[in-house]
C-alpha atoms as a PDB file:
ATOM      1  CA  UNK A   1      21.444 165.779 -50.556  1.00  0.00           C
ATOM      2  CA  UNK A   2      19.729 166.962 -47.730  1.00  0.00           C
ATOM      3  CA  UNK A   3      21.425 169.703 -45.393  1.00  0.00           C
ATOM      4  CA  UNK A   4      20.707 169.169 -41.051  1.00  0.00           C
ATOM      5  CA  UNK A   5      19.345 172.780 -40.099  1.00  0.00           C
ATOM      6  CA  UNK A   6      22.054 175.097 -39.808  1.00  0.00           C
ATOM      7  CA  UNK A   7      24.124 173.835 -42.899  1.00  0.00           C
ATOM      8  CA  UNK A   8      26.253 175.526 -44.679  1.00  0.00           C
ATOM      9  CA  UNK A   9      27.649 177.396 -42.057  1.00  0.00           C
ATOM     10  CA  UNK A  10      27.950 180.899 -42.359  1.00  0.00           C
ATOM     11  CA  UNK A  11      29.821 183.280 -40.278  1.00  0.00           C
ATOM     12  CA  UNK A  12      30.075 186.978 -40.994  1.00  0.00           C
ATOM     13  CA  UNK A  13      33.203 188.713 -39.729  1.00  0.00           C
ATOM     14  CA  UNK A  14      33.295 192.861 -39.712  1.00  0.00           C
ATOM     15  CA  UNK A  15      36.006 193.915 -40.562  1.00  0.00           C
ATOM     16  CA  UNK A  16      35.889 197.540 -40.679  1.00  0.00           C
ATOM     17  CA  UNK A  17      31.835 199.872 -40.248  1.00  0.00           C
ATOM     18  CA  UNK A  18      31.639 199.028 -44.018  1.00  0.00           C
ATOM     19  CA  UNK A  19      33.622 196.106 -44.743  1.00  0.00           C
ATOM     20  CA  UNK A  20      32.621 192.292 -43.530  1.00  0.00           C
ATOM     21  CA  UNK A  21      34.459 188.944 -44.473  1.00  0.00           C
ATOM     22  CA  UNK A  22      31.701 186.308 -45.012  1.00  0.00           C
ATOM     23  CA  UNK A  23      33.574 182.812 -44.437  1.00  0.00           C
ATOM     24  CA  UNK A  24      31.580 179.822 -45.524  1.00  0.00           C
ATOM     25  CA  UNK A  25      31.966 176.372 -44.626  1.00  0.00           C
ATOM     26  CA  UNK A  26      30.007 173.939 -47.033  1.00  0.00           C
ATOM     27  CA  UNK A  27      31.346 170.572 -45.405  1.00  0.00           C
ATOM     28  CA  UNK A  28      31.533 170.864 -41.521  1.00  0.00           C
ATOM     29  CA  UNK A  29      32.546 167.749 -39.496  1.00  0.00           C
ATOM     30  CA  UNK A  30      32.902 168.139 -35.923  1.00  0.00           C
ATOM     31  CA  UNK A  31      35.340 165.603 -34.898  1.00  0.00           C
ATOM     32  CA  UNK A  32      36.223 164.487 -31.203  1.00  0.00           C
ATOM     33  CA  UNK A  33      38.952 162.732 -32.360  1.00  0.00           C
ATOM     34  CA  UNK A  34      41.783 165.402 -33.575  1.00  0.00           C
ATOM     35  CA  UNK A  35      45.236 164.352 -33.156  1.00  0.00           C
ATOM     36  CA  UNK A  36      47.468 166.915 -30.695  1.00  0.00           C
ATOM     37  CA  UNK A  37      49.813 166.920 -34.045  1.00  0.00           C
ATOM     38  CA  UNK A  38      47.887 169.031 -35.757  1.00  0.00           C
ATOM     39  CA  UNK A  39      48.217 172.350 -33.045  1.00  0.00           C
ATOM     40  CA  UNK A  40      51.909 171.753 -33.174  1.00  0.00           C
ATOM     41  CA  UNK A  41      53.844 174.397 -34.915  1.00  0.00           C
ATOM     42  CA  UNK A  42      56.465 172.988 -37.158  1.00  0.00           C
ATOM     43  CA  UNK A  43      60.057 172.954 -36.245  1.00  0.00           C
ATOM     44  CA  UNK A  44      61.119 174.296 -39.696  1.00  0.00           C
ATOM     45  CA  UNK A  45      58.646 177.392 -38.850  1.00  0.00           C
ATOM     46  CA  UNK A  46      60.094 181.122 -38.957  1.00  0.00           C
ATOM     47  CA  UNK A  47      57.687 183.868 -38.424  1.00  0.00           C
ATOM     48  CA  UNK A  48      57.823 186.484 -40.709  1.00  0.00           C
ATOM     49  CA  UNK A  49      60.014 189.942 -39.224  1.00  0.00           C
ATOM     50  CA  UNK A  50      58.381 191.822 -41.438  1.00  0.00           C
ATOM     51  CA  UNK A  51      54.335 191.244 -39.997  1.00  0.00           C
ATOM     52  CA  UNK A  52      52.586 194.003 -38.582  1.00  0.00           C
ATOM     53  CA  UNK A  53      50.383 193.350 -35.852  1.00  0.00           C
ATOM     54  CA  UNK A  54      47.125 195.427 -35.838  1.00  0.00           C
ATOM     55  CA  UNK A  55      46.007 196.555 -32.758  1.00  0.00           C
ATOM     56  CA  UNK A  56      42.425 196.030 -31.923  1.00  0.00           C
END
C-alpha cells in the first residue's frame, strides 16, 4: 500500500532540553463528520484529587 505524502504522521513533542515524546499516527482519517458525543465528559467521571498539575 501506497502512503499520500506526509503519511505516517509524525509529531515530536519536547518534553524536557533532552527528553522528546515522538507520537506516531500510522492510520490518520480526518473526518468532518464527528459526533458532539464524543467531547462530552461522562457523567460517571471523577477527576482524580490526587493529580498534580505542572506548571509550564
Amino acid at each position: 500500500m501506497k502512503l499520500p505524502p506526509g503519511f505516517p504522521v509524525k509529531i515530536d513533542i519536547p518534553i524536557l532540553p533532552t527528553v522528546t515524546a515522538r507520537i506516531t499516527f500510522q492510520d490518520f482519517q480526518f473526518k468532518d463528520d464527528i459526533e458532539a458525543t464524543l467531547f462530552e465528559i461522562p457523567k460517571d467521571y471523577i477527576e482524580d484529587p490526587n493529580r498534580s498539575v505542572v506548571a509550564l
